[in-house]
N, C-alpha and C. Protein backbone atom coordinates (compact mmCIF):
# COMPACT_ATOMS: atom_id res chain seq x y z
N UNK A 1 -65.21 -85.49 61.28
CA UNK A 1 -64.30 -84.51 61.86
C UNK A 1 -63.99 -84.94 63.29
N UNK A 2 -62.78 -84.85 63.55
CA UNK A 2 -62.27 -84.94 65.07
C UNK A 2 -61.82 -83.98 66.00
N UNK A 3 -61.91 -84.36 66.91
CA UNK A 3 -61.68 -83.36 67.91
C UNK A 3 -60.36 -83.92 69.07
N UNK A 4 -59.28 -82.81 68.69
CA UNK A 4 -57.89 -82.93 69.43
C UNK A 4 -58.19 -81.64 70.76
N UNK A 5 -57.94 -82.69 71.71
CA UNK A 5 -57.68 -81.42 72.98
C UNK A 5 -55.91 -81.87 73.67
N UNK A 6 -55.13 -80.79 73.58
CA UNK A 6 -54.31 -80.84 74.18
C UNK A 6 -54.08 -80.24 75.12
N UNK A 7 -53.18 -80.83 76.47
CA UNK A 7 -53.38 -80.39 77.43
C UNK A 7 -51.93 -80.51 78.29
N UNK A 8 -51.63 -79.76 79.07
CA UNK A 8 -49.91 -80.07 79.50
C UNK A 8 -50.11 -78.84 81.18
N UNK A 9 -49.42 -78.88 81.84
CA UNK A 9 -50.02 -77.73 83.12
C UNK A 9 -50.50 -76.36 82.90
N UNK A 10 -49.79 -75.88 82.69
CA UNK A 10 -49.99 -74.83 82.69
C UNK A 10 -51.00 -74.05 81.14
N UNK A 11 -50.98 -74.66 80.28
CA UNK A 11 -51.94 -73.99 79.10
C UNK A 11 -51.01 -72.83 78.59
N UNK A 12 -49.89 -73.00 78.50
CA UNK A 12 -49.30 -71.64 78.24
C UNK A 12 -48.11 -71.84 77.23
N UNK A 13 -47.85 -73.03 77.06
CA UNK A 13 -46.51 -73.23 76.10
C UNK A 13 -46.80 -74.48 75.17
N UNK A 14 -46.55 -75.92 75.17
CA UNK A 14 -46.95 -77.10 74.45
C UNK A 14 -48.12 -77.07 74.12
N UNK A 15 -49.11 -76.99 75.02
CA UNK A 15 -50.56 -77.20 75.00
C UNK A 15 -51.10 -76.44 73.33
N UNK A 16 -50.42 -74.97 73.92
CA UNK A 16 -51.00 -74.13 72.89
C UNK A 16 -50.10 -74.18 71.71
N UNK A 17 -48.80 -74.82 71.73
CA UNK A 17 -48.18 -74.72 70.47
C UNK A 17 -49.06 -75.71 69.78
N UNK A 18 -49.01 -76.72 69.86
CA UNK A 18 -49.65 -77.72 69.57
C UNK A 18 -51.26 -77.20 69.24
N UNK A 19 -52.13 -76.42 69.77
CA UNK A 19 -53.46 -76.36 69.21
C UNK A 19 -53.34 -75.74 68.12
N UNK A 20 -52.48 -74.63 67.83
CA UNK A 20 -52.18 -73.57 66.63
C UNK A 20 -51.46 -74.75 65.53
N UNK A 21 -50.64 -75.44 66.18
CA UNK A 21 -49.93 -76.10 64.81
C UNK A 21 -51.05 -77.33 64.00
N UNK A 22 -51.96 -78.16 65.02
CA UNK A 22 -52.67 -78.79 64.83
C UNK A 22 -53.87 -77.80 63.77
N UNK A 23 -54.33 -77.08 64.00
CA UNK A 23 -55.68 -76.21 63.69
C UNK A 23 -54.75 -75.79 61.96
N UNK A 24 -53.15 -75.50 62.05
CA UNK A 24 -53.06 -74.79 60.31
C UNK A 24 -52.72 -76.56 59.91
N UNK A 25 -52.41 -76.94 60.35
CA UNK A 25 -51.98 -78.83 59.29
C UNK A 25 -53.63 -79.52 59.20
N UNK A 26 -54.85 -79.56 60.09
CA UNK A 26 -55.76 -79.85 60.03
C UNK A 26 -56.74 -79.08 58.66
N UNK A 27 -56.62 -77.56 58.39
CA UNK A 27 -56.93 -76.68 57.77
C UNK A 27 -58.30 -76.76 57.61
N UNK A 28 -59.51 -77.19 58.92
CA UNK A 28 -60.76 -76.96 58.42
C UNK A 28 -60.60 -78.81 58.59
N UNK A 29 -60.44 -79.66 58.43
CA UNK A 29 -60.99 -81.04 58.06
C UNK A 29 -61.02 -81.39 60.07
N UNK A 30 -60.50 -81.07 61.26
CA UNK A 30 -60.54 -81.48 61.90
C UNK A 30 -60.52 -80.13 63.22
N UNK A 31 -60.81 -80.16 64.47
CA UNK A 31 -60.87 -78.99 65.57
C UNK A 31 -59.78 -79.48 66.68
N UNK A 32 -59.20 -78.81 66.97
CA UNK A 32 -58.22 -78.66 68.61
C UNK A 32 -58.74 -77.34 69.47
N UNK A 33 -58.55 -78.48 70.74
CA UNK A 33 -58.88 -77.31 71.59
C UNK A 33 -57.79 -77.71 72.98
N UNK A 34 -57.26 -77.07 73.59
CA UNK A 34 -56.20 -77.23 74.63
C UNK A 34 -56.67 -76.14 76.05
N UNK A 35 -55.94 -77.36 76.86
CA UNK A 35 -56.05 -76.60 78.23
C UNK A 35 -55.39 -76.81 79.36
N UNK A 36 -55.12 -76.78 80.32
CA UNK A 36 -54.02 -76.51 81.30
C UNK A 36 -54.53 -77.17 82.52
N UNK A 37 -54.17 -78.33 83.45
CA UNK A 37 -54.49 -78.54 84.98
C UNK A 37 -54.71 -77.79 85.67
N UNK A 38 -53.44 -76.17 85.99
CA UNK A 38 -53.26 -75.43 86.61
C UNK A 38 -52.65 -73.86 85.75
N UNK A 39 -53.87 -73.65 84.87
CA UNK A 39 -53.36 -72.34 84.14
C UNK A 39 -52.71 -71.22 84.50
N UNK A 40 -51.48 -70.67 83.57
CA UNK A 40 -50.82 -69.70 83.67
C UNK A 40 -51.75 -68.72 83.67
N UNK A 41 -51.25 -67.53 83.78
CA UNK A 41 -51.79 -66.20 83.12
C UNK A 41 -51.88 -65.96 82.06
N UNK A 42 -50.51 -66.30 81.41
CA UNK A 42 -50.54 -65.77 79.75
C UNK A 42 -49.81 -67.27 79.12
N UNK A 43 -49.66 -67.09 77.67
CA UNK A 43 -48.91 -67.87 77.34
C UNK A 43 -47.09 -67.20 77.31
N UNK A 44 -46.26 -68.02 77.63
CA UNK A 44 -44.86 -67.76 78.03
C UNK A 44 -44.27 -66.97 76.40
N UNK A 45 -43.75 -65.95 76.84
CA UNK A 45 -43.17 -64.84 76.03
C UNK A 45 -42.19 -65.98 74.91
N UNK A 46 -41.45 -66.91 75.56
CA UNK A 46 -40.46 -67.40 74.41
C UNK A 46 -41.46 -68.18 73.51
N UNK A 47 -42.49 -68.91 73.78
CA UNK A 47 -43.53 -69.45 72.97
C UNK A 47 -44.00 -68.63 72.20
N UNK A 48 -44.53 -67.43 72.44
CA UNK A 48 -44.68 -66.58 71.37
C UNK A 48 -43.91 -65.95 70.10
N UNK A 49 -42.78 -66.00 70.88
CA UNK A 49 -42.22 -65.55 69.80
C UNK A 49 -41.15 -66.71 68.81
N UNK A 50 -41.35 -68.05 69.21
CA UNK A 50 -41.39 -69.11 68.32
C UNK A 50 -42.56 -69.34 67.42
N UNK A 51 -43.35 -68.81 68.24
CA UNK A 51 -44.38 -69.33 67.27
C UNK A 51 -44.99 -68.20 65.91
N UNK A 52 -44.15 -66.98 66.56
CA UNK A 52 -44.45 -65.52 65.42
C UNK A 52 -43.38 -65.75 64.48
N UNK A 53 -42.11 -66.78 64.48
CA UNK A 53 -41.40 -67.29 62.98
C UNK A 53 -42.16 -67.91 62.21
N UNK A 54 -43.28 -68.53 62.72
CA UNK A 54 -44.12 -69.27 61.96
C UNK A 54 -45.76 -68.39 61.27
N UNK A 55 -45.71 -67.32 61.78
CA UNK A 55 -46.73 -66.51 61.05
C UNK A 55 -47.86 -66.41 62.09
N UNK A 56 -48.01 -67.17 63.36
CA UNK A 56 -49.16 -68.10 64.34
C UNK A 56 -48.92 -66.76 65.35
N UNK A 57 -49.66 -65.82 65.60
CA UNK A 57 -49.75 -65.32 66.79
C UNK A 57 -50.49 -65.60 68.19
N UNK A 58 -49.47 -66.21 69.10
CA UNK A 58 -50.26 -66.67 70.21
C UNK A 58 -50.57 -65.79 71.25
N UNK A 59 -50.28 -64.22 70.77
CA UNK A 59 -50.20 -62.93 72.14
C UNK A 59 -51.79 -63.04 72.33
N UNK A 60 -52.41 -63.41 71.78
CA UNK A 60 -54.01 -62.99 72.31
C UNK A 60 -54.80 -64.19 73.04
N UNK A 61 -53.99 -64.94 73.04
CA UNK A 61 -54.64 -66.43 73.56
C UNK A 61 -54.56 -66.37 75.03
N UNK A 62 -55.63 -67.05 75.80
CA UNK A 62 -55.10 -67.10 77.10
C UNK A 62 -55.17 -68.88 77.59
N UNK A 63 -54.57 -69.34 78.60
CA UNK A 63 -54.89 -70.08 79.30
C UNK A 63 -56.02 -70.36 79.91
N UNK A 64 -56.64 -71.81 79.94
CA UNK A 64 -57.82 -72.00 80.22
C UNK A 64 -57.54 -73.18 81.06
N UNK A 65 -58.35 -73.50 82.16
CA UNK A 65 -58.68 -74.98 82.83
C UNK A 65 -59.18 -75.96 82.10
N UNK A 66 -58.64 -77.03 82.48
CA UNK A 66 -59.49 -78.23 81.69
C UNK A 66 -60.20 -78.62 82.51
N UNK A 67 -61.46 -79.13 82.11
CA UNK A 67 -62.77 -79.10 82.70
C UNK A 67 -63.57 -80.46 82.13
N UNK A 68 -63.50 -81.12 82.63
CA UNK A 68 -64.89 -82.42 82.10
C UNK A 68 -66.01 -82.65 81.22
N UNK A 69 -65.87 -81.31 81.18
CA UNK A 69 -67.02 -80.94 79.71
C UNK A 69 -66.42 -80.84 78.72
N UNK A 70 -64.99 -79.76 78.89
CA UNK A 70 -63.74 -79.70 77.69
C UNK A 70 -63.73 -81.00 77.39
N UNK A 71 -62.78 -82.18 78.15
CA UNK A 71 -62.12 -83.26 77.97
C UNK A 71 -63.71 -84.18 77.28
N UNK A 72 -64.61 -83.93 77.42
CA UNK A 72 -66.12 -84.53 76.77
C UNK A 72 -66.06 -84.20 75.17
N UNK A 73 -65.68 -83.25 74.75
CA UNK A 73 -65.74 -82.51 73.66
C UNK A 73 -64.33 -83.44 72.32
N UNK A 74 -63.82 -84.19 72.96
CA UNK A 74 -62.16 -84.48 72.59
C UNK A 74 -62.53 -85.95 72.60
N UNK A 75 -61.92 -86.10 71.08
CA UNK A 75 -61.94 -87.65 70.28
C UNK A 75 -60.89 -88.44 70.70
N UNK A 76 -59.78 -87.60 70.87
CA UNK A 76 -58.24 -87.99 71.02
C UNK A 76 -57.94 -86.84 72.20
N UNK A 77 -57.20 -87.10 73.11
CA UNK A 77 -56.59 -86.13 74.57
C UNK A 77 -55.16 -86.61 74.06
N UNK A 78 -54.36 -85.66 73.89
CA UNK A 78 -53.10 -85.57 73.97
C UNK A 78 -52.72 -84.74 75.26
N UNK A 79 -51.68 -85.32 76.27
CA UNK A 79 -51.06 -85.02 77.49
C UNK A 79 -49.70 -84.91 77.03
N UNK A 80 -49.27 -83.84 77.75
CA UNK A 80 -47.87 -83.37 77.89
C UNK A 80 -47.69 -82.68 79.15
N UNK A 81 -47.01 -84.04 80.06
CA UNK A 81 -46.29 -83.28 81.45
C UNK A 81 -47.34 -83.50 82.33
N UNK A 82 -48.35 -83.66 81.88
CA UNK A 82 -49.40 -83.33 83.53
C UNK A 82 -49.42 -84.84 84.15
N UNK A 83 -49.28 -85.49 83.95
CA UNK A 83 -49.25 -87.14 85.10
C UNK A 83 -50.34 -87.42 84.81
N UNK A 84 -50.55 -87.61 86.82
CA UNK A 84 -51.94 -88.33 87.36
C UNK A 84 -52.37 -86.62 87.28
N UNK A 85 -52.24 -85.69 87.09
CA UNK A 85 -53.70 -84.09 87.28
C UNK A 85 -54.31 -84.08 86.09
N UNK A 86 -53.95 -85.18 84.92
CA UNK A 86 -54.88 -85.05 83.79
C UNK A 86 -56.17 -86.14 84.14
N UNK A 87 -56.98 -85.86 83.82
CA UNK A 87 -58.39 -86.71 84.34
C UNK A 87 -58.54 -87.71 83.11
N UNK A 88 -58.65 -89.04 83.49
CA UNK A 88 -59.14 -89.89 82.74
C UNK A 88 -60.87 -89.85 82.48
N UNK A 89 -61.04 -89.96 81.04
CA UNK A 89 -62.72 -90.22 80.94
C UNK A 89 -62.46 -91.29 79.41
N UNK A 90 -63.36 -92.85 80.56
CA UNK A 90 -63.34 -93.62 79.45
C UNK A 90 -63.80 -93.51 78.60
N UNK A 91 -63.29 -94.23 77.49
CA UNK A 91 -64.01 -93.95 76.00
C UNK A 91 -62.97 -93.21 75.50
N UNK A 92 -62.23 -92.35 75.86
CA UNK A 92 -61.18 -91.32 75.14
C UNK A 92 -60.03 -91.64 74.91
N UNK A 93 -59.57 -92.02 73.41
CA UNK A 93 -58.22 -91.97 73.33
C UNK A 93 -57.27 -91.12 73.69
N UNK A 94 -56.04 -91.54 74.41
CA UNK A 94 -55.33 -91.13 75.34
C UNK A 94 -53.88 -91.11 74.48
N UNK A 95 -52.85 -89.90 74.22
CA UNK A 95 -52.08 -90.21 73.91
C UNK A 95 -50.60 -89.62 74.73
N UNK A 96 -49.58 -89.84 75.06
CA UNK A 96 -49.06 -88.78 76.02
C UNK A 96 -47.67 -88.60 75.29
N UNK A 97 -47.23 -87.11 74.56
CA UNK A 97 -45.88 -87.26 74.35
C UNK A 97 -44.96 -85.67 75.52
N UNK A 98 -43.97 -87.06 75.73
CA UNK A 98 -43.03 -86.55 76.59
C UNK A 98 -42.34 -85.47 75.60
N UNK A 99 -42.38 -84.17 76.13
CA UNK A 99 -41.77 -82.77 75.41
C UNK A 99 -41.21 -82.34 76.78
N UNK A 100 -40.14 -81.44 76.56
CA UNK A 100 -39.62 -80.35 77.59
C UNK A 100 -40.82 -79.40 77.23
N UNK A 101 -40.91 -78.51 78.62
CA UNK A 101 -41.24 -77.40 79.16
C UNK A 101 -40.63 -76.05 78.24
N UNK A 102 -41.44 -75.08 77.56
CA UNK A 102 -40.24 -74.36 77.19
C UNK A 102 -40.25 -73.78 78.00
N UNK A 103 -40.93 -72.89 79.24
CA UNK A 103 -41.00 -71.80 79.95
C UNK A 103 -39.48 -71.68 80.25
N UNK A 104 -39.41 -70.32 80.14
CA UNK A 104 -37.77 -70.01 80.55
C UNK A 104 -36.61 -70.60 79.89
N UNK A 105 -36.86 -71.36 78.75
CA UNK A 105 -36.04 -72.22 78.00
C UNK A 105 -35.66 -71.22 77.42
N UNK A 106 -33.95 -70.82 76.23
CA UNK A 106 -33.73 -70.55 75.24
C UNK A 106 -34.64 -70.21 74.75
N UNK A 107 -34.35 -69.57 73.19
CA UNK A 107 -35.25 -69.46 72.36
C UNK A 107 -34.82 -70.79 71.39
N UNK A 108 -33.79 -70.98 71.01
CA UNK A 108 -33.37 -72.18 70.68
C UNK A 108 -34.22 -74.21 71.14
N UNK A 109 -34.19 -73.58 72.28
CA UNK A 109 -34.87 -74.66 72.70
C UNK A 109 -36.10 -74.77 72.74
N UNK A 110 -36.90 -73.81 72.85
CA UNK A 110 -38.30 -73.27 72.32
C UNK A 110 -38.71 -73.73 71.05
N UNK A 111 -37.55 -73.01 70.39
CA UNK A 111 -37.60 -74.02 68.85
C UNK A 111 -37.70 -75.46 68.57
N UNK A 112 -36.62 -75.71 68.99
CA UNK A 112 -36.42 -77.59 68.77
C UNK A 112 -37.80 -78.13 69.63
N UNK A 113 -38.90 -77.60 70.59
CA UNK A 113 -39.97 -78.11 70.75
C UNK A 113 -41.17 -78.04 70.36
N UNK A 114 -41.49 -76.59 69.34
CA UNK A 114 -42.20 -76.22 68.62
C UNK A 114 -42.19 -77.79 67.13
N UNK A 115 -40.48 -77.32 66.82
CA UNK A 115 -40.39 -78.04 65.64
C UNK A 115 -40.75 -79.90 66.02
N UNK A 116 -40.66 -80.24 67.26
CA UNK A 116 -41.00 -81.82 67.68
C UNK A 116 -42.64 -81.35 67.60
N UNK A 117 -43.27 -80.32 67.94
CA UNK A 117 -45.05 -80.77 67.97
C UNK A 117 -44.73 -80.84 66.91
N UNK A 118 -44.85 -79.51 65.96
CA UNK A 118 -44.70 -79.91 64.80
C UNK A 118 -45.23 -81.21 63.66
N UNK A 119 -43.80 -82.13 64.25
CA UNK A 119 -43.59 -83.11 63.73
C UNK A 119 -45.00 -84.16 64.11
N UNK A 120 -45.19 -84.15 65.38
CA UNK A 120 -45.96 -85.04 65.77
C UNK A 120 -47.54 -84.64 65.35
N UNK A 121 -47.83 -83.66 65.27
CA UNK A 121 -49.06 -82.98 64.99
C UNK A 121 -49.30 -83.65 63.66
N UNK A 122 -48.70 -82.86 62.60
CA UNK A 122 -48.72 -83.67 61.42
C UNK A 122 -48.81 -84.91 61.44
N UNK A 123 -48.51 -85.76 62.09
CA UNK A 123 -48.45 -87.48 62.00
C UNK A 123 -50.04 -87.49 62.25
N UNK A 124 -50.30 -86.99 63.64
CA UNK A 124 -51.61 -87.19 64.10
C UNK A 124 -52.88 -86.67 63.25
N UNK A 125 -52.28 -85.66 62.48
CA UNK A 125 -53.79 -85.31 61.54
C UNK A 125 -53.45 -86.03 60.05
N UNK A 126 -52.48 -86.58 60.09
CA UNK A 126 -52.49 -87.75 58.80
C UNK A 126 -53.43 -89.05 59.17
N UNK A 127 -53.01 -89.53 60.74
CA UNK A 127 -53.53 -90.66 61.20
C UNK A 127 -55.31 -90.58 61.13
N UNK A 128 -55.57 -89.20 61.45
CA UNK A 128 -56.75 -88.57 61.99
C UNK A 128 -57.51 -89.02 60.83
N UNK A 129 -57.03 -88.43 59.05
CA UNK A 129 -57.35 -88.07 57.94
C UNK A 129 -57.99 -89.95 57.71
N UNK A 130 -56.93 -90.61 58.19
CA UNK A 130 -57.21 -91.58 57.50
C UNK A 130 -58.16 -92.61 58.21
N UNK A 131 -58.40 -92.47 59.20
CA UNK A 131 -59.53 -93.48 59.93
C UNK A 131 -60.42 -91.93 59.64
N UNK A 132 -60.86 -91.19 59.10
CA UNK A 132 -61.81 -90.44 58.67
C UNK A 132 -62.25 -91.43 57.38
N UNK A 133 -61.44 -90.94 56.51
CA UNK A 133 -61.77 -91.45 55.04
C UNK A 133 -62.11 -93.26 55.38
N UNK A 134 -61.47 -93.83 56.19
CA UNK A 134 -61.80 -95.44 56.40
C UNK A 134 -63.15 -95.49 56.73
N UNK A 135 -63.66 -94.57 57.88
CA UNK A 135 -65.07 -94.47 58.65
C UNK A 135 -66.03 -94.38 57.13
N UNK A 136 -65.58 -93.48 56.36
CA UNK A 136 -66.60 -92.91 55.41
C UNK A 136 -66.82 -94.27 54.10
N UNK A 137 -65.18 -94.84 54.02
CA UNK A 137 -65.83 -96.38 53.23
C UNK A 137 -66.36 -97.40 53.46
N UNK A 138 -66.12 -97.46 54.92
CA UNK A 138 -66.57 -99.06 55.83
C UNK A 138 -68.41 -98.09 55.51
N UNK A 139 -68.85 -97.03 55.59
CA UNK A 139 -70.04 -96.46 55.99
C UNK A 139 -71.03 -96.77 54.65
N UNK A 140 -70.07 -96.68 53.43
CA UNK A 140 -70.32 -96.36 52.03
C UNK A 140 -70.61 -97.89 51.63
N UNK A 141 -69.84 -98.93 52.23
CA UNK A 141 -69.44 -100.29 51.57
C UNK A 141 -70.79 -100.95 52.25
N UNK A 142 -71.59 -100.62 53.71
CA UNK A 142 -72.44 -101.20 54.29
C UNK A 142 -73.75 -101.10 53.46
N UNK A 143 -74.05 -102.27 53.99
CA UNK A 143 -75.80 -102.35 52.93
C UNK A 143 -76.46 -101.69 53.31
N UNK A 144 -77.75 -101.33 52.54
CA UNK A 144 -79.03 -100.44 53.22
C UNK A 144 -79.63 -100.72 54.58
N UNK A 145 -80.10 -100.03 55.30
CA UNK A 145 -80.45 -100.30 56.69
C UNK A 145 -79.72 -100.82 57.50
N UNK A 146 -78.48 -101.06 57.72
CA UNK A 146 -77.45 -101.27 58.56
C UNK A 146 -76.94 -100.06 59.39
């Protein structure tokens, strides 16, 4: 099982679309956890209610700091937007996709960035699935006491 932390400034829009979309396409085989450089208060009203077409209620979630212990916890760090305020810790795959901001965006445009994690989420817990199942044959194929 792997562990996705996503992370973008504020913890309030990408970050968290992305942990909810990651956590229903993962369904139990893998964990996300997301967090913010410089956390909002809440997550941004148009995010929510992109993400309540999809069944995902994000009204109860809050924004959290990312913290060195968080980013410890994370197999893969996905960045969105934060630069140099996301902390490097070697050893961690690093991945960064460039998304707009929805805060204050349309709802339209809220959409078309929901529907890009989306897209990318899914890729990443296919990729995830399959250096899982690889780990478990290279593990299976090794001789005794290795």
């Amino acid at each position: 099982m792997a562990t996705a932390l996503f992370v973008c400034l504020h913890n309030a829009g990408r970050s968290q679309m992305s942990q909810a979309l990651f956590e229903r396409a993962a369904a139990g085989r893998h964990t996300a956890l997301s967090a913010g450089t410089t956390p909002g208060e809440r997550v941004h009203p148009e995010v929510v209610q992109v993400m309540l077409e999809l069944a995902i209620d994000l009204s109860h979630r809050r924004p959290r700091s990312l913290t060195r212990e968080l980013a410890n916890q994370a197999d893969v760090v996905v960045t969105m937007g934060c630069g140099d305020e996301c902390p490097y810790l070697p050893g961690k795959r690093y991945i960064d996709w460039d998304l707009p901001d929805p805060r204050g965006r349309p709802v339209g445009e809220a959409r078309a960035t929901r529907d890009d994690i989306a897209r990318r989420v899914d890729a990443l817990v296919r990729e995830l699935d399959r250096e899982r199942r690889h780990s478990r044959q290279t593990a299976a194929a090794a001789p005794e006491g290795q």
